[in-house]
N, C-alpha and C. Protein backbone atom coordinates (compact mmCIF):
# COMPACT_ATOMS: atom_id res chain seq x y z
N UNK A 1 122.54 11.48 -100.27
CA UNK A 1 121.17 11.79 -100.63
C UNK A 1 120.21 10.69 -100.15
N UNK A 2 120.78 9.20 -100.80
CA UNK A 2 119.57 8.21 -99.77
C UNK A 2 119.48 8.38 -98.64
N UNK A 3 120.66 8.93 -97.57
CA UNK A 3 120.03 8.56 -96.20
C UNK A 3 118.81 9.58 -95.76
N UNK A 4 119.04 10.89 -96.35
CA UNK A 4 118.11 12.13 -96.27
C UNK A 4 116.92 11.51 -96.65
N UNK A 5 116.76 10.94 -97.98
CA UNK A 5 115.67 9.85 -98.38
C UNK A 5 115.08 9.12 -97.26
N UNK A 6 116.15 8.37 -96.55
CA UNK A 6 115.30 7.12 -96.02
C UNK A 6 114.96 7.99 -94.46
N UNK A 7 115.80 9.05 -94.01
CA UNK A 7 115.29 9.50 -92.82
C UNK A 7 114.38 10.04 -92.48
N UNK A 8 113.51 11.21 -94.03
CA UNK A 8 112.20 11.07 -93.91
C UNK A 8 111.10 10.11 -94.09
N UNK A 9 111.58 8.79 -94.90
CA UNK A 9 110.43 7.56 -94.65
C UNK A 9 110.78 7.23 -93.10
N UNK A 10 111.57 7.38 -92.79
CA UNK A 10 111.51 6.49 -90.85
C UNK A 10 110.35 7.79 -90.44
N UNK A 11 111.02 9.22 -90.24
CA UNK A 11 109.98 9.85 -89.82
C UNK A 11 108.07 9.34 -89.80
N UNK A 12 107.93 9.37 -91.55
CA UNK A 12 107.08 8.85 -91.61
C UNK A 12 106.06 7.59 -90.92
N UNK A 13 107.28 6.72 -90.88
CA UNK A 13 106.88 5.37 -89.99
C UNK A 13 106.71 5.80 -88.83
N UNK A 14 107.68 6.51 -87.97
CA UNK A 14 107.13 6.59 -86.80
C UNK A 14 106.15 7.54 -86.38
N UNK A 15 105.20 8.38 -87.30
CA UNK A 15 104.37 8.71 -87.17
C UNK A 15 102.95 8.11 -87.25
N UNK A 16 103.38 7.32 -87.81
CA UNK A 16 102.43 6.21 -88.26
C UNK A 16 102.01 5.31 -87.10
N UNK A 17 103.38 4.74 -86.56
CA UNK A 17 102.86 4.33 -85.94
C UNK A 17 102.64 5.13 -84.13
N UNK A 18 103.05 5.87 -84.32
CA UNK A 18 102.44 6.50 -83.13
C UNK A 18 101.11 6.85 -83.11
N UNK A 19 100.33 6.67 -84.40
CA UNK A 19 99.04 7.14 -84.67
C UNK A 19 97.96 5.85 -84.04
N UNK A 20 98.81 4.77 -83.91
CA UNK A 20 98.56 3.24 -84.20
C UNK A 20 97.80 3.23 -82.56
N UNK A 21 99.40 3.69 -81.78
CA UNK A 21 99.61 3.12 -80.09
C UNK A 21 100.41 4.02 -79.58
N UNK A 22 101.26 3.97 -78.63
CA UNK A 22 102.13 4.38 -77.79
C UNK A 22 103.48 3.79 -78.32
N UNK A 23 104.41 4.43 -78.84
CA UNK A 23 105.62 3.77 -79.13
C UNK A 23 106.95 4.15 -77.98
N UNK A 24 108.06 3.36 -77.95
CA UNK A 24 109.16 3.39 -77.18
C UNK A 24 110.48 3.23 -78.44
N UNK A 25 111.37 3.90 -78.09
CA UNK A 25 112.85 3.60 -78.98
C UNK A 25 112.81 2.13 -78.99
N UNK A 26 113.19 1.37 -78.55
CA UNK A 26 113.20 -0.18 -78.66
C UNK A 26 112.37 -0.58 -79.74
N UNK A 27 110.90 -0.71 -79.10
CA UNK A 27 110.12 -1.05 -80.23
C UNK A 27 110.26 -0.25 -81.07
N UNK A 28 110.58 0.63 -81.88
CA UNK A 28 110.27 1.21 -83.29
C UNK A 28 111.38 0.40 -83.74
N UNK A 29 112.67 0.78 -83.09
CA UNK A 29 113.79 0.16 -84.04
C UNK A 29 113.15 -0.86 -84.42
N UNK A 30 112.99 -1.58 -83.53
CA UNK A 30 112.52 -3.30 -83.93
C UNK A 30 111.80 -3.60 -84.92
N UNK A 31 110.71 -2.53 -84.83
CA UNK A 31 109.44 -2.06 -86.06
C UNK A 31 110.48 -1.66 -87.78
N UNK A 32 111.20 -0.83 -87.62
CA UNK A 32 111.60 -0.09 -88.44
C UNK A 32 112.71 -1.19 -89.37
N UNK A 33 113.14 -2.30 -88.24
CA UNK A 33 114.14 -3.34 -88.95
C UNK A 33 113.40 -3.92 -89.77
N UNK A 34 111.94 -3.91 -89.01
CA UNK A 34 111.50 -5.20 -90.07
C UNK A 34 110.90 -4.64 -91.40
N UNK A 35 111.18 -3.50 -91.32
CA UNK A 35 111.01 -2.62 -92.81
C UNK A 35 112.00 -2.72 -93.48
N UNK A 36 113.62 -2.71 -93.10
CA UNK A 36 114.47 -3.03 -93.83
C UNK A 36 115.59 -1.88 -93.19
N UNK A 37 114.73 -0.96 -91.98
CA UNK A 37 115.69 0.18 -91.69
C UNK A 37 116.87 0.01 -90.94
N UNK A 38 117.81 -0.61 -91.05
CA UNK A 38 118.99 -0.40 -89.75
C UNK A 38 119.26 0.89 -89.09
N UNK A 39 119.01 1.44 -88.38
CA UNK A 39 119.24 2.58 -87.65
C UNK A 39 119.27 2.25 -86.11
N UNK A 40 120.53 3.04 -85.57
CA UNK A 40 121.19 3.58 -84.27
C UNK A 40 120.47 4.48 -83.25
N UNK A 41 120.51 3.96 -82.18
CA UNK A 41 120.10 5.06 -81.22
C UNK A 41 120.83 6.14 -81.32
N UNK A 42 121.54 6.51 -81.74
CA UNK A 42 122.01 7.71 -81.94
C UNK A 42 121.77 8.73 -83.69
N UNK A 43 120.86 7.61 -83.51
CA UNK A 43 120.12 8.56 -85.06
C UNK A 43 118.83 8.46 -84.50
N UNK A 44 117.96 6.95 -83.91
CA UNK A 44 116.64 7.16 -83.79
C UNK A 44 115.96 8.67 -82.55
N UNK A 45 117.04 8.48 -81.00
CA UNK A 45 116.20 9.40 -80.07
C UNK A 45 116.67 10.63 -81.27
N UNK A 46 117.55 11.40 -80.94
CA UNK A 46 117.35 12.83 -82.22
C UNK A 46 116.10 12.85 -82.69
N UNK A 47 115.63 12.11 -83.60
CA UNK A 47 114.66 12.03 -84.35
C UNK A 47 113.03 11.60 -83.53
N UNK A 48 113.32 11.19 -82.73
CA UNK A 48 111.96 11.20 -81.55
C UNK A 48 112.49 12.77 -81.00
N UNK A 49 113.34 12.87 -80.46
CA UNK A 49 113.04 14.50 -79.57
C UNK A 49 112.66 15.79 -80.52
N UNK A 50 113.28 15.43 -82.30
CA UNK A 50 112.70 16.37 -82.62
C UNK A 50 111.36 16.54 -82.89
N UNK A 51 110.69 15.52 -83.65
CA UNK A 51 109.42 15.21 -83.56
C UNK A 51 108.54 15.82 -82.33
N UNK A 52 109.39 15.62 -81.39
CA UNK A 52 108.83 15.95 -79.86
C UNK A 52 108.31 17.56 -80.11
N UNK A 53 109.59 17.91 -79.89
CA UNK A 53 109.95 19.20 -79.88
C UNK A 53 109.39 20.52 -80.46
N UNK A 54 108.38 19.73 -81.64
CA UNK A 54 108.31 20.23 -83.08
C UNK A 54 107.00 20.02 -83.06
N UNK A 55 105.94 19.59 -81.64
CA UNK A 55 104.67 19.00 -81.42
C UNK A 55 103.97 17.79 -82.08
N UNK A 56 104.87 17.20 -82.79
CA UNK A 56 103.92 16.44 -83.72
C UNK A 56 104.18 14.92 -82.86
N UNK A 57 104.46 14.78 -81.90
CA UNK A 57 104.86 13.60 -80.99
C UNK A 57 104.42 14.18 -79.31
N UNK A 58 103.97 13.47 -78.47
CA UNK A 58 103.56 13.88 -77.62
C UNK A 58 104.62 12.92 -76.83
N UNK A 59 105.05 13.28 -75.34
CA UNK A 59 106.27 12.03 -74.68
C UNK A 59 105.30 11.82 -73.16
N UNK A 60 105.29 10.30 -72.72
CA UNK A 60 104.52 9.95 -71.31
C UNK A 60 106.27 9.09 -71.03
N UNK A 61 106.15 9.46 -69.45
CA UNK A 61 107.46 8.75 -68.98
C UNK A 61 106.95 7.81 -68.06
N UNK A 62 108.00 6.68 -67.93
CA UNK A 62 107.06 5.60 -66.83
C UNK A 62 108.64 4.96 -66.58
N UNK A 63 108.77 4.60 -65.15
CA UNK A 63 109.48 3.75 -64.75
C UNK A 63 109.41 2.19 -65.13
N UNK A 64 110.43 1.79 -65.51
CA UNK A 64 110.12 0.07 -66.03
C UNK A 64 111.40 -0.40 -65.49
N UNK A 65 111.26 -1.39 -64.96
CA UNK A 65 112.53 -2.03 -64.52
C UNK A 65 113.88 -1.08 -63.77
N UNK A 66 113.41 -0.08 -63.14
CA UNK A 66 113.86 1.26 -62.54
C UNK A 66 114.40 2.02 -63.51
N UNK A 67 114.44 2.15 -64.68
CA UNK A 67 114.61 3.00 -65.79
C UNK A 67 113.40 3.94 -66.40
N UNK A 68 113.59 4.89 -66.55
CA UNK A 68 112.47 5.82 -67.18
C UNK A 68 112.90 5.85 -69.00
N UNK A 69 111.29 4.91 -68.97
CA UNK A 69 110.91 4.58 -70.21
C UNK A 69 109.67 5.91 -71.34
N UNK A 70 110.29 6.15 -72.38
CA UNK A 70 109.71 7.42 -73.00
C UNK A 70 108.42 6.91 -74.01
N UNK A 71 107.61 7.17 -73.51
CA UNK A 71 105.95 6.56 -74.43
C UNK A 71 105.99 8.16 -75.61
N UNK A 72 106.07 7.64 -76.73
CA UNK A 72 105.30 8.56 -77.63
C UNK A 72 103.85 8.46 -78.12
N UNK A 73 103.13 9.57 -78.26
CA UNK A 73 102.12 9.31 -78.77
C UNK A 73 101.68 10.43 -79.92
N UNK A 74 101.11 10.42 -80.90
CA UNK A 74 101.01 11.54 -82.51
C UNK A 74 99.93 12.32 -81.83
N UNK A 75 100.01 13.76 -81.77
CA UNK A 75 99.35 14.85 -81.52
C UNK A 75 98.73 15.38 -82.36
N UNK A 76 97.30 16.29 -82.33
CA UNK A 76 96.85 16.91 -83.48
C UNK A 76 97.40 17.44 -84.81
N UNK A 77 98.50 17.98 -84.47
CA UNK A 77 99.26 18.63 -85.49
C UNK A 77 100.53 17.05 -85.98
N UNK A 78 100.80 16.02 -85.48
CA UNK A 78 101.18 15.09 -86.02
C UNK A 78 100.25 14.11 -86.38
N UNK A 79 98.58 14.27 -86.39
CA UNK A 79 98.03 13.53 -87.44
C UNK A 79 97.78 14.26 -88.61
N UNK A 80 98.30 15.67 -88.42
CA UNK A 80 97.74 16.34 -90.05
C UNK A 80 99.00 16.44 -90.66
N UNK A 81 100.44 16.36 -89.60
CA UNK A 81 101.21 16.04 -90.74
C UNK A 81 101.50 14.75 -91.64
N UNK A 82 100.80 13.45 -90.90
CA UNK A 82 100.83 12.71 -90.91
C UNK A 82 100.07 12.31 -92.89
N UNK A 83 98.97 13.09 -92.50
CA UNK A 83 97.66 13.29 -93.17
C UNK A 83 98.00 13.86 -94.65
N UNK A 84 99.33 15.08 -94.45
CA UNK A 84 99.73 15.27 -95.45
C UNK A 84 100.53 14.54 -96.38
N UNK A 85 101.43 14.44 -95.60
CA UNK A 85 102.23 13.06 -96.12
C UNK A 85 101.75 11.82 -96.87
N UNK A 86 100.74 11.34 -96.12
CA UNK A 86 100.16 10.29 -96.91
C UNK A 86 99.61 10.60 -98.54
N UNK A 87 98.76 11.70 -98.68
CA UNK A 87 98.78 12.33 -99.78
C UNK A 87 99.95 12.59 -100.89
N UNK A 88 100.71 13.75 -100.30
CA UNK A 88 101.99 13.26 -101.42
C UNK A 88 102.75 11.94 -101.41
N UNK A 89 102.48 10.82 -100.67
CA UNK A 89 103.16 9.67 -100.82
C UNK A 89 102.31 8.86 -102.22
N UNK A 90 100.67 9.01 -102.36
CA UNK A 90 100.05 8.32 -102.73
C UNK A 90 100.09 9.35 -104.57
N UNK A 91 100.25 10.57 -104.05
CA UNK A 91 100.46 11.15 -105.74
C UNK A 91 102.06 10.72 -106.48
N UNK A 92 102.93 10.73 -105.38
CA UNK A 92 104.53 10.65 -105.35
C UNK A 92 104.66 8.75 -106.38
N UNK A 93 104.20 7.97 -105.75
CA UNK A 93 103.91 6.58 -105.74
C UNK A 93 102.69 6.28 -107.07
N UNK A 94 101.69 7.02 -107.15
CA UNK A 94 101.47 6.64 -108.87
C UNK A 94 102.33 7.56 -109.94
N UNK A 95 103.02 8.45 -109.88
CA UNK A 95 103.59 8.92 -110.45
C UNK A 95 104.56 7.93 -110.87
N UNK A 96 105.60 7.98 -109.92
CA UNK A 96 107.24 7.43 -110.13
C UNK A 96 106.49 5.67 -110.73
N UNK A 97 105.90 4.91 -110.11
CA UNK A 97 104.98 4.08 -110.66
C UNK A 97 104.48 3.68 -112.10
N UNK A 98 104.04 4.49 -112.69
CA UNK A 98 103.04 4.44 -113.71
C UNK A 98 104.04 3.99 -114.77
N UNK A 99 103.28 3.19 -115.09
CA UNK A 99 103.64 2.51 -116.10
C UNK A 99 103.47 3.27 -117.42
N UNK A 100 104.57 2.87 -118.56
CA UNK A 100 104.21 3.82 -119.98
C UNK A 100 104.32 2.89 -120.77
């Protein structure tokens, strides 16, 4: 059950920050460690192509060091999911929160 947990907060993050800039697999992991996430390229691309796939991630390709490097960037429909999310995070978070 936590990892289902924590795989929609990564989602989250990397919507976030695609909202930010242009992200690459490398950098997010890197981003996502320093949140506390350990995660595998073989959990993170999945989770960029579906995003992709699913419009809420947009993909720019660029050669870097003769490798084709994958730029994401958050699309209309991934700033309103984005948009939603933040909402139930912020009702989710005084809830579980609140002190009695």
């Amino acid at each position: 059950m936590m990892r289902n947990i924590f795989l929609g907060f990564i989602r989250i993050h990397i919507l976030y920050h695609a909202s930010k800039e242009e992200i690459f697999g490398t950098a997010i992991m890197k981003e996502l460690k320093r949140h506390g996430y350990s995660i595998s390229p073989g959990t993170l691309y999945p989770i960029l192509h579906s995003l992709e796939n699913q419009k809420y991630l947009s993909i720019r390709k660029k050669v870097v060091k003769g490798k084709i490097r994958k730029y994401y960037k958050i699309t209309g429909k991934g700033i309103s999911a984005l948009g939603k999310s933040k909402e139930k995070i912020r009702e989710l978070v005084s809830e579980v929160l609140e002190e009695k």
